[in-house]
C-alpha atoms as a PDB file:
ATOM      1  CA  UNK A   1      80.165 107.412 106.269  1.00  0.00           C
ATOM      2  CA  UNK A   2      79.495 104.016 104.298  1.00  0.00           C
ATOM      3  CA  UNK A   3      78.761 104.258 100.508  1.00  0.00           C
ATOM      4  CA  UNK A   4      78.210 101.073  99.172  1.00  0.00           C
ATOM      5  CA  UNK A   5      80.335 101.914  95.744  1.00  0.00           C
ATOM      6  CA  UNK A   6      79.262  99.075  93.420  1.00  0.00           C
ATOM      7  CA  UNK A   7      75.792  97.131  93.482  1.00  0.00           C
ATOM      8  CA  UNK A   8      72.979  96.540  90.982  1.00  0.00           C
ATOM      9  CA  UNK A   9      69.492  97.137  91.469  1.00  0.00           C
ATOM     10  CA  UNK A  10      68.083  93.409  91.449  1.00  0.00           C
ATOM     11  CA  UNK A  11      68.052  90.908  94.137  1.00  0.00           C
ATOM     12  CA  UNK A  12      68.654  92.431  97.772  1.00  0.00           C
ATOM     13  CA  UNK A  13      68.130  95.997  96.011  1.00  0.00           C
ATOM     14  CA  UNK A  14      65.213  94.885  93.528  1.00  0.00           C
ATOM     15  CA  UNK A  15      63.100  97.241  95.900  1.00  0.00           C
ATOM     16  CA  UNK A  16      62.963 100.916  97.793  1.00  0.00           C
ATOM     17  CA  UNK A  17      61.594  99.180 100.845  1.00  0.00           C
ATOM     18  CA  UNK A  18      64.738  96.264 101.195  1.00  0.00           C
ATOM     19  CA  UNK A  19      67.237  98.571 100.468  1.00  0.00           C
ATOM     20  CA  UNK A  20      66.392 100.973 102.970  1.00  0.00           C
ATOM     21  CA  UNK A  21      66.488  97.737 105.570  1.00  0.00           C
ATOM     22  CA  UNK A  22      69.665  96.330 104.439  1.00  0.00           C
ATOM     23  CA  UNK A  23      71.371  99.895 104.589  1.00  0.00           C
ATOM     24  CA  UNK A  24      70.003 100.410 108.242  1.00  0.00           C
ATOM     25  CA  UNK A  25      70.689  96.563 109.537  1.00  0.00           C
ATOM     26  CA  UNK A  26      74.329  96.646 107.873  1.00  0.00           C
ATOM     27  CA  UNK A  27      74.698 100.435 108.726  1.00  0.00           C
ATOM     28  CA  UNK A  28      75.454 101.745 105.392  1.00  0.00           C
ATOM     29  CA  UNK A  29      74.304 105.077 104.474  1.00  0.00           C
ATOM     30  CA  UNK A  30      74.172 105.383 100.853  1.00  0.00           C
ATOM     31  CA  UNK A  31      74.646 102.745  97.624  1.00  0.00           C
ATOM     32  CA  UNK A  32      75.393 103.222  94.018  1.00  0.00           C
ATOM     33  CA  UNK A  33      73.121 101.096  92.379  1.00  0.00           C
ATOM     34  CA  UNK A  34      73.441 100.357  88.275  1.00  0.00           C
ATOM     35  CA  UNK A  35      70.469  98.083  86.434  1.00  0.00           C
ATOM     36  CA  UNK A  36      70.544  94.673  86.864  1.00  0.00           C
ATOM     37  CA  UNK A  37      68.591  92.235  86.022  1.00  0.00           C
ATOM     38  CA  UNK A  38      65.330  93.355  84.988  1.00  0.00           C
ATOM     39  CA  UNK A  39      62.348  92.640  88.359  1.00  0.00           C
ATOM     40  CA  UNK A  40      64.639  89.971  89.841  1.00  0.00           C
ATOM     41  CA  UNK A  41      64.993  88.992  93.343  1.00  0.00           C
ATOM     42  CA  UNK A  42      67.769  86.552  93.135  1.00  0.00           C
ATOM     43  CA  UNK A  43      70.560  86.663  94.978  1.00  0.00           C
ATOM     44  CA  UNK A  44      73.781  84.484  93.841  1.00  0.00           C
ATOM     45  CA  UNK A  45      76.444  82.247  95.610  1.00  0.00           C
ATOM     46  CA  UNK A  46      79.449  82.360  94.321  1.00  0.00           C
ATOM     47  CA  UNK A  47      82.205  80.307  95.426  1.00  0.00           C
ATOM     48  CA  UNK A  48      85.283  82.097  96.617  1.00  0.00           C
ATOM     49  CA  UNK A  49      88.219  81.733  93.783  1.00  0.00           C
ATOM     50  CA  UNK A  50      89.942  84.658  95.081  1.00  0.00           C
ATOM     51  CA  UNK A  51      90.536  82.528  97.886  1.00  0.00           C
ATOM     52  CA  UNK A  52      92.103  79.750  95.888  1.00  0.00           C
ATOM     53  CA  UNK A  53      93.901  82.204  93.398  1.00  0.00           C
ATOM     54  CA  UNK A  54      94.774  84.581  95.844  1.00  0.00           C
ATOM     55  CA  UNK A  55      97.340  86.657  93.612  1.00  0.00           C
ATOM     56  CA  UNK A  56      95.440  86.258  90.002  1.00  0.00           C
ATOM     57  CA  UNK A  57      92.924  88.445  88.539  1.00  0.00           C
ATOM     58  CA  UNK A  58      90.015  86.147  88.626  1.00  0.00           C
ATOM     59  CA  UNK A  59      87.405  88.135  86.814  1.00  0.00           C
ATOM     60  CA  UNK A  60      89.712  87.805  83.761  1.00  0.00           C
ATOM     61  CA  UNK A  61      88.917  83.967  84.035  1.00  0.00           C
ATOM     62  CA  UNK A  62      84.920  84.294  84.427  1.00  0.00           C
ATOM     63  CA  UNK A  63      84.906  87.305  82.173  1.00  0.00           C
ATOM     64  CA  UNK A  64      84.688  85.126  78.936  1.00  0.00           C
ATOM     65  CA  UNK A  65      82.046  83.066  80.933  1.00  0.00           C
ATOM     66  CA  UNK A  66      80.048  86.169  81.659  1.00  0.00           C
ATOM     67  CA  UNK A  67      80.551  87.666  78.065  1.00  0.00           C
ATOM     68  CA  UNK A  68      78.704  84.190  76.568  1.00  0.00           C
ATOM     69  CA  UNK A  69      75.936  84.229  79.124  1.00  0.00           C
ATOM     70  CA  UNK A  70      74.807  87.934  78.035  1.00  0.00           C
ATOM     71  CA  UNK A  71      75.157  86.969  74.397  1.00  0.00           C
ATOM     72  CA  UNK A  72      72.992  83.886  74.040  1.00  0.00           C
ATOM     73  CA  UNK A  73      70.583  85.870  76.724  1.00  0.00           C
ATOM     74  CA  UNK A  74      70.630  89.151  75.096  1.00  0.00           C
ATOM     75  CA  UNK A  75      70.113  91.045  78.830  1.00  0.00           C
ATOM     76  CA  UNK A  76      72.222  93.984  77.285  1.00  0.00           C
ATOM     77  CA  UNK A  77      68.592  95.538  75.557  1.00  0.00           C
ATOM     78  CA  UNK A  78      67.064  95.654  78.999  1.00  0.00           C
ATOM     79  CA  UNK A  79      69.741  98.473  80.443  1.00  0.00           C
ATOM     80  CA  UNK A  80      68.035 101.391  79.411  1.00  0.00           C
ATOM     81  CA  UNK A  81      64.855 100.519  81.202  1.00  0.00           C
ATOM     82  CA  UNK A  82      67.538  99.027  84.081  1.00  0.00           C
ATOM     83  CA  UNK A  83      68.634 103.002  84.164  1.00  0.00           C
ATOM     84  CA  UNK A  84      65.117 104.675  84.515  1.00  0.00           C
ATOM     85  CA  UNK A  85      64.180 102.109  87.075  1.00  0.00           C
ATOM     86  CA  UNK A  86      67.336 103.317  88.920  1.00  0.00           C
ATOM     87  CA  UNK A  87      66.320 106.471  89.224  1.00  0.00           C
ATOM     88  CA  UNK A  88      62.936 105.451  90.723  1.00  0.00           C
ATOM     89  CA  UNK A  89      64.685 103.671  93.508  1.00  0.00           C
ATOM     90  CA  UNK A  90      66.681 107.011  93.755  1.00  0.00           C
ATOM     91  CA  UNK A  91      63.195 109.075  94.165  1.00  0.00           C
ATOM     92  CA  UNK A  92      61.761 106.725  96.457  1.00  0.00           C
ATOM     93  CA  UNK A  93      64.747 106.223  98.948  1.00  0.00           C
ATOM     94  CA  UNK A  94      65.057 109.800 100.211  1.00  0.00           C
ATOM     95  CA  UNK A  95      68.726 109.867  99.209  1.00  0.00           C
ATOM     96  CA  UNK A  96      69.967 106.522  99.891  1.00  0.00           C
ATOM     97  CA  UNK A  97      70.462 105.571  96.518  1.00  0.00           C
ATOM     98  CA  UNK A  98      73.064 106.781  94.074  1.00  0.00           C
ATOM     99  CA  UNK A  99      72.295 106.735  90.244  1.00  0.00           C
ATOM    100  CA  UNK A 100      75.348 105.393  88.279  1.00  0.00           C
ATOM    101  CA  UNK A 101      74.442 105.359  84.219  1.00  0.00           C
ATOM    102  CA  UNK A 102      74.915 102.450  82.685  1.00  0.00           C
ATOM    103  CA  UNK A 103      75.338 103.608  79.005  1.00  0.00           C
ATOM    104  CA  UNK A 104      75.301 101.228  76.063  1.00  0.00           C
ATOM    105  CA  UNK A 105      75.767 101.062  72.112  1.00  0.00           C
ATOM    106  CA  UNK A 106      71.959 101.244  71.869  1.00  0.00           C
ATOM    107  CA  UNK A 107      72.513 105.101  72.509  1.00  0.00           C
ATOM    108  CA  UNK A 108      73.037 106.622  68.814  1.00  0.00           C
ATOM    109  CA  UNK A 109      74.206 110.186  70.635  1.00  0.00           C
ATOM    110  CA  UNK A 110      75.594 109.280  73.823  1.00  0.00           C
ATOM    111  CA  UNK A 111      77.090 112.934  74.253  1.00  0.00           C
ATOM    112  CA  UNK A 112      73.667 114.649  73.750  1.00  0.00           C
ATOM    113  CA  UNK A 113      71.608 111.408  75.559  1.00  0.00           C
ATOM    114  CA  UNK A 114      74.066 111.893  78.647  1.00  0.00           C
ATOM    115  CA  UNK A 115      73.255 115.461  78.841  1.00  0.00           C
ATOM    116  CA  UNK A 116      69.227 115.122  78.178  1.00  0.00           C
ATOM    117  CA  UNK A 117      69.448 112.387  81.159  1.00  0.00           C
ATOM    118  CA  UNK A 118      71.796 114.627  83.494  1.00  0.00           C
ATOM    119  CA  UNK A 119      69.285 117.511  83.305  1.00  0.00           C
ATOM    120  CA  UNK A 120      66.329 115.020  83.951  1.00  0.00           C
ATOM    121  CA  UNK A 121      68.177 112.401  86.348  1.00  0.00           C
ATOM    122  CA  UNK A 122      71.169 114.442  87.736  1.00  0.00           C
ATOM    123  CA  UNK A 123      73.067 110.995  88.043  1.00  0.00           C
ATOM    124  CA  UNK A 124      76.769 111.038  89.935  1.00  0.00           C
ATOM    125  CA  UNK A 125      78.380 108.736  87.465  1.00  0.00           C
ATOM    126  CA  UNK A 126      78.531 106.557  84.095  1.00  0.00           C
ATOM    127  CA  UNK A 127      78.989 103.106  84.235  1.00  0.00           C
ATOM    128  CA  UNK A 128      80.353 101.118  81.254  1.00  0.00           C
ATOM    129  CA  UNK A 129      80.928  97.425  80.705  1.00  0.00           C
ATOM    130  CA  UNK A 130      83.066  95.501  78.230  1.00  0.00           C
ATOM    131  CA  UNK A 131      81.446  91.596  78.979  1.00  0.00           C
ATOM    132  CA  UNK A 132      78.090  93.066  78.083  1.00  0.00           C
ATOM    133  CA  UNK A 133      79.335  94.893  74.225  1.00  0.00           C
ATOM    134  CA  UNK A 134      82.286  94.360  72.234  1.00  0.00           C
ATOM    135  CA  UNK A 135      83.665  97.979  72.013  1.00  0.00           C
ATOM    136  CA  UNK A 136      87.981  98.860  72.380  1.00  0.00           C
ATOM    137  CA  UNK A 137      88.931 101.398  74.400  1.00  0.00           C
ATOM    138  CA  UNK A 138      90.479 103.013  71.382  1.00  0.00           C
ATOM    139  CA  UNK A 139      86.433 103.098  69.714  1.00  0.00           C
ATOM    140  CA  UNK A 140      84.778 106.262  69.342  1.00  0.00           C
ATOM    141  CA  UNK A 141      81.733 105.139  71.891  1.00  0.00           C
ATOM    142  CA  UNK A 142      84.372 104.741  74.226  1.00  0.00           C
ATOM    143  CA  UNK A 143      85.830 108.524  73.416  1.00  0.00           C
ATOM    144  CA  UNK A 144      83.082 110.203  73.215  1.00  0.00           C
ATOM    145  CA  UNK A 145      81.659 108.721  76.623  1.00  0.00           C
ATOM    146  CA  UNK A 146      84.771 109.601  78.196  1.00  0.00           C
ATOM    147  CA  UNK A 147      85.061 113.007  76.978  1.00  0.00           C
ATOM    148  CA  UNK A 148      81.666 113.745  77.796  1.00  0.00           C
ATOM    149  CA  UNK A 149      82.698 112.625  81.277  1.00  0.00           C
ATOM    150  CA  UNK A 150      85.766 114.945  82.311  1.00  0.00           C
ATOM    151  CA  UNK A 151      84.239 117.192  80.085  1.00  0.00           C
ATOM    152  CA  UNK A 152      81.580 117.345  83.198  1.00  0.00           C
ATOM    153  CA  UNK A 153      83.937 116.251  85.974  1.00  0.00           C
ATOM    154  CA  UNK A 154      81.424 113.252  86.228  1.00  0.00           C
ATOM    155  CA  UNK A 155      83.930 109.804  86.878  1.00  0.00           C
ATOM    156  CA  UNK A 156      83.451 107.066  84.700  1.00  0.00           C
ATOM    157  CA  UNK A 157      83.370 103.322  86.393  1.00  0.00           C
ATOM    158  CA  UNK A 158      84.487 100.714  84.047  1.00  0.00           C
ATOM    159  CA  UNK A 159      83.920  97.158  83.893  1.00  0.00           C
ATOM    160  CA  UNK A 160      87.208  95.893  81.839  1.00  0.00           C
ATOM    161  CA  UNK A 161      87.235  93.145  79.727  1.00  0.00           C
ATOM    162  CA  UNK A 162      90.957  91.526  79.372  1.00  0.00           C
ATOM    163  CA  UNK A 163      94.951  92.972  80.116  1.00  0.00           C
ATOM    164  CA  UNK A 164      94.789  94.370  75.984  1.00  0.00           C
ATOM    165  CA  UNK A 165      91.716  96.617  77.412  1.00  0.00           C
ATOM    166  CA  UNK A 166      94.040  97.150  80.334  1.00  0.00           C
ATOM    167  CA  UNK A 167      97.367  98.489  78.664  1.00  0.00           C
ATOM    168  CA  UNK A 168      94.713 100.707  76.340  1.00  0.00           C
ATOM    169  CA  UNK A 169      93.254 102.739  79.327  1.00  0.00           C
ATOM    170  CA  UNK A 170      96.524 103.254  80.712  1.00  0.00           C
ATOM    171  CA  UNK A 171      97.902 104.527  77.668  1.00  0.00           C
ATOM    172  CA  UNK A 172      94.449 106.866  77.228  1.00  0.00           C
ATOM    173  CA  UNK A 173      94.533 107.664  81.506  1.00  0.00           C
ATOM    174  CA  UNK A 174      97.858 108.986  80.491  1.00  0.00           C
ATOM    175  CA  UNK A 175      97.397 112.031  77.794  1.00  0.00           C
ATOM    176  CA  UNK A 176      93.410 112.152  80.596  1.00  0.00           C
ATOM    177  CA  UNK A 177      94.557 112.881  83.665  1.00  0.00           C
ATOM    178  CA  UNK A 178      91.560 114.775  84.566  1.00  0.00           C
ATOM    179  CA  UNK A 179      89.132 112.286  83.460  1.00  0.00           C
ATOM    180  CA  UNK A 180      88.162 110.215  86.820  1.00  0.00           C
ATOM    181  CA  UNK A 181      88.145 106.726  86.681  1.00  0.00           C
ATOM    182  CA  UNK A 182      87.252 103.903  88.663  1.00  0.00           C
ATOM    183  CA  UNK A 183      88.481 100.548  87.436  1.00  0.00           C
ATOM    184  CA  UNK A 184      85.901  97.784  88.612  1.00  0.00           C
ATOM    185  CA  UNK A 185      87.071  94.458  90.297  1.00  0.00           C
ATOM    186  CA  UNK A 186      91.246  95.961  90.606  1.00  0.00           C
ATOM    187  CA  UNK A 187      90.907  94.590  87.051  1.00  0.00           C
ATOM    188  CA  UNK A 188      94.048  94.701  85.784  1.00  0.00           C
ATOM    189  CA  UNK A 189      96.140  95.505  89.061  1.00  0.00           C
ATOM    190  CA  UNK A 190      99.240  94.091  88.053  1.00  0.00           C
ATOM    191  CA  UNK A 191      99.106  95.885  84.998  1.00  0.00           C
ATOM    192  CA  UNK A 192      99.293  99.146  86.110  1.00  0.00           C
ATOM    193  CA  UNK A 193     101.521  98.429  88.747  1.00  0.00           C
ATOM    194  CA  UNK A 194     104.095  97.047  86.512  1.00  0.00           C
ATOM    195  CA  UNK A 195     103.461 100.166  83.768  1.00  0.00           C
ATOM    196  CA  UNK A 196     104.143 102.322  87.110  1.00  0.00           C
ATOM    197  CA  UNK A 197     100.802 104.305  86.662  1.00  0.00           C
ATOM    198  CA  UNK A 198      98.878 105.572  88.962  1.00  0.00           C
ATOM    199  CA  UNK A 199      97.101 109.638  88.952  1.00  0.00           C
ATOM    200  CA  UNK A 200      94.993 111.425  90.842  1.00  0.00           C
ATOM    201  CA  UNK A 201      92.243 110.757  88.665  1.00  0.00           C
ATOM    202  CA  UNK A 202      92.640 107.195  88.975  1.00  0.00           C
ATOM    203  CA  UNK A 203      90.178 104.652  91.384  1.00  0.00           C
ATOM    204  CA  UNK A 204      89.954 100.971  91.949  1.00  0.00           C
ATOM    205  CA  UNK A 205      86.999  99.360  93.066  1.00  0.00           C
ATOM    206  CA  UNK A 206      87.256  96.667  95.810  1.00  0.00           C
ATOM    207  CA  UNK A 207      84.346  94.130  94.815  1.00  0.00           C
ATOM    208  CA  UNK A 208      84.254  91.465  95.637  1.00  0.00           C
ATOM    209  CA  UNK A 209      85.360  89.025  98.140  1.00  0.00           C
ATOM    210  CA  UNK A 210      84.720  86.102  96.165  1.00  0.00           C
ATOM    211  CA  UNK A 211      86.665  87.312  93.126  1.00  0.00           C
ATOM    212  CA  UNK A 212      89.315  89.915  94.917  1.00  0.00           C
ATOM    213  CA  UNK A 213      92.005  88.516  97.304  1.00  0.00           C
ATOM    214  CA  UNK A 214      92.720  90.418 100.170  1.00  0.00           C
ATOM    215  CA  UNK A 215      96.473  90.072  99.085  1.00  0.00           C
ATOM    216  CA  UNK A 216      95.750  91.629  95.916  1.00  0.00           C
ATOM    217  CA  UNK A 217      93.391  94.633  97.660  1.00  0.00           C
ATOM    218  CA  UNK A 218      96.253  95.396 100.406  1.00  0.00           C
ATOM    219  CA  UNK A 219      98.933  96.161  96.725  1.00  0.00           C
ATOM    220  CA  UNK A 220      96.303  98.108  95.439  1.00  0.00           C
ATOM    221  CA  UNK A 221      96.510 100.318  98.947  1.00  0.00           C
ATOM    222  CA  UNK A 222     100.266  99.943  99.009  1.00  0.00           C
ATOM    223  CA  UNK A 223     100.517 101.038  95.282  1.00  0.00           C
ATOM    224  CA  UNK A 224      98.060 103.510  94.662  1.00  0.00           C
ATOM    225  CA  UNK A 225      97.374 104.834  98.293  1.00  0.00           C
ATOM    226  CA  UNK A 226      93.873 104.192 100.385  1.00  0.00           C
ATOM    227  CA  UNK A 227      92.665 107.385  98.729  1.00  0.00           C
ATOM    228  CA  UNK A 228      92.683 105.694  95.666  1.00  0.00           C
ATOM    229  CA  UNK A 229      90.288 102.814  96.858  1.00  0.00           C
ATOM    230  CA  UNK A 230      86.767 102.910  96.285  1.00  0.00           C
ATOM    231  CA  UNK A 231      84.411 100.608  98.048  1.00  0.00           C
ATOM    232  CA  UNK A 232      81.682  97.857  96.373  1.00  0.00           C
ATOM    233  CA  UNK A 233      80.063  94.955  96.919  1.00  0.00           C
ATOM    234  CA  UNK A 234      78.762  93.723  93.562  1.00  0.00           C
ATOM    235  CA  UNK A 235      75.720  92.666  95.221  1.00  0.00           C
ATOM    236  CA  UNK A 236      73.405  91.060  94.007  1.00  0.00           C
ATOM    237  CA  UNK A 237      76.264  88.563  93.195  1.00  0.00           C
ATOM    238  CA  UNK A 238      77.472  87.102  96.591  1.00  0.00           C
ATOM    239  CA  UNK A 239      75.561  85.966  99.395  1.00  0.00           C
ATOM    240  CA  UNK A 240      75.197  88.529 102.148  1.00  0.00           C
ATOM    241  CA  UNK A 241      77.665  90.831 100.258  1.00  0.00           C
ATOM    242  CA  UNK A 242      77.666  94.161 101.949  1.00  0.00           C
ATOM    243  CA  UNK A 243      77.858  92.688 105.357  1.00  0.00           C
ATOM    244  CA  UNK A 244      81.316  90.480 104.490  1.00  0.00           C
ATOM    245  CA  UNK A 245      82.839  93.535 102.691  1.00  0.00           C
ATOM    246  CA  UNK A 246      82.559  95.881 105.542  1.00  0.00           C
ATOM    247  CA  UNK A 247      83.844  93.719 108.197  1.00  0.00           C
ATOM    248  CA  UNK A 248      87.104  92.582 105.142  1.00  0.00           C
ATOM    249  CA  UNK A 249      87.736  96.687 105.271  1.00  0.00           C
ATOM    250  CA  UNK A 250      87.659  96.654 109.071  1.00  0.00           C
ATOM    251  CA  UNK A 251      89.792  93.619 109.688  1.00  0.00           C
ATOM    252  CA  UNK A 252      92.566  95.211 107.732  1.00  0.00           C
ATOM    253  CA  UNK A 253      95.948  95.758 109.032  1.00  0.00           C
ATOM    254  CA  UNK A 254      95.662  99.548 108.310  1.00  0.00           C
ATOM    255  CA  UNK A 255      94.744 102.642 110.127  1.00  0.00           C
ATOM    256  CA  UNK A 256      90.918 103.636 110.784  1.00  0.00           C
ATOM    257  CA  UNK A 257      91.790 106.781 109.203  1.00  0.00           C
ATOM    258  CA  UNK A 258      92.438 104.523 105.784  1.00  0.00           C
ATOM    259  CA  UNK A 259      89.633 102.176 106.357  1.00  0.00           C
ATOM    260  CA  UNK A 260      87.165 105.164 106.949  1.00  0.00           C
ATOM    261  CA  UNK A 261      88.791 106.706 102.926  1.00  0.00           C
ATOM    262  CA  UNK A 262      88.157 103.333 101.653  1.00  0.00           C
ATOM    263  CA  UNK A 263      84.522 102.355 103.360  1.00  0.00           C
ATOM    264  CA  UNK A 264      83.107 105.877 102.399  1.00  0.00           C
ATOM    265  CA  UNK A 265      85.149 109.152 102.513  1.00  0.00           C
ATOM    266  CA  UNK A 266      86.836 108.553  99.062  1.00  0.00           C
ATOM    267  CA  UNK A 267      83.760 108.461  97.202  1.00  0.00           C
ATOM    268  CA  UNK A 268      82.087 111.272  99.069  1.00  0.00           C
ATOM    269  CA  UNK A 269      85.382 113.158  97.989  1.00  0.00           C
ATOM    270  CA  UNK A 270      84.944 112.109  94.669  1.00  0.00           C
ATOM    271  CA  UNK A 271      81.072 112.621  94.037  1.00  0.00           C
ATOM    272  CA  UNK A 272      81.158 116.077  95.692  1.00  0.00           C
ATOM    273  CA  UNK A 273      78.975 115.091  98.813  1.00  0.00           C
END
């Protein structure tokens, strides 16, 4: 199985009829989509710094850049409609799609408007995003979404913002062991490596090839173990996205058994599929 871990619905996946396409021609079976932005089809090139800064954490360097761009747009407001479009592509692609909840500050309750939308969505996971707000890992919106979270056995996939954000959710992962994470981009790799952390609550997301070296994937699998590696393309943010991840996973110098946990089988595990 192929579960496409990280993707918004925009671009490629803007609708129920593409997706369905793209998962056939690129023989995926399922994709975890999160909003995007609102009714667009475009699909960007990015050029390949992982490539020239093969052992940095790029996203650090174009997370300020991204940060900027959503303030002066103000694209944040548009996630909650991003969310209940979401779950239309889920109704209309007979299982192919997997809702991830984006949640934002906009949500006054987010305890009591994550369990209204579970009972009327039954989405597999929260998504949360430090470019798009300004909230600390040590802020109660932060808390209470991830005690609501492993409070439901429901993981959590987290867009991080810099290495403070970094030594903060190791410090909370640590007194959480239950609560399942997945940290997007291998933001903040090093980090964790050097702090010695690792649980069996604890995820990283591969996307994407433009912004995540294959050195620093194969530490993550050294470090943390295959079964800790989840999947993703990012798309719609890279050219022909899903197709170059896939055949990165396969050209590994792994086992197929570890390229299969990777690909699919560790989220399956994780989502209860």
């Amino acid at each position: 199985m192929i579960i496409d871990g990280h993707a918004h619905a925009c671009g490629d996946f803007l609708t129920s009829k593409n997706i369905i396409r793209i998962l056939d021609k690129t023989g995926v079976d399922k994709v975890i989509l999160v909003p995007g932005e609102l009714n667009s089809t475009k699909t960007y090139s990015l050029p390949n710094l992982a490539q020239l800064l093969p052992s940095k954490n790029v996203v650090k360097i174009t997370n300020s850049l991204t940060k900027l761009v959503i303030k002066l747009t103000g694209a944040v407001k548009q996630i909650p409609k991003g969310n209940e479009f979401v779950y239309d592509l889920v109704e209309q692609t007979q299982g192919r799609v997997i809702q991830f909840i984006w949640l934002t500050q906009q949500v006054e309750n987010p305890k009591e408007y994550l369990r209204e939308k579970l009972s009327e969505w039954n989405f597999k996971g929260i998504k949360l995003h430090q470019c798009w707000e300004n909230y600390s890992i040590e802020s109660d919106f932060f808390k209470n979404v991830a005690e609501w979270a492993e409070e439901n056995d429901i993981p959590l996939f987290i867009h991080l913002f810099s290495d403070t954000d970094v030594e903060l959710i190791i410090n909370y992962k640590r007194t959480h062991q239950n609560f399942k994470l997945i940290v997007a981009h291998l933001f903040g790799l090093e980090l964790f490596i050097k702090a010695d952390y690792k649980d069996d609550n604890l995820y990283f997301d591969t996307s994407t090839v433009q912004v995540v070296s294959t050195k620093r994937l194969i530490d993550a699998i050294n470090f943390f173990g295959a079964d800790k590696v989840t999947f993703g393309t990012d798309t719609p943010y890279g050219k022909d996205n899903l197709q170059k991840n896939i055949d990165r996973i396969r050209c590994l110098d792994i086992p197929k058994s570890e390229k299969e946990m990777i690909l699919g089988e560790n989220l399956k595990r994780l989502l209860k599929m």
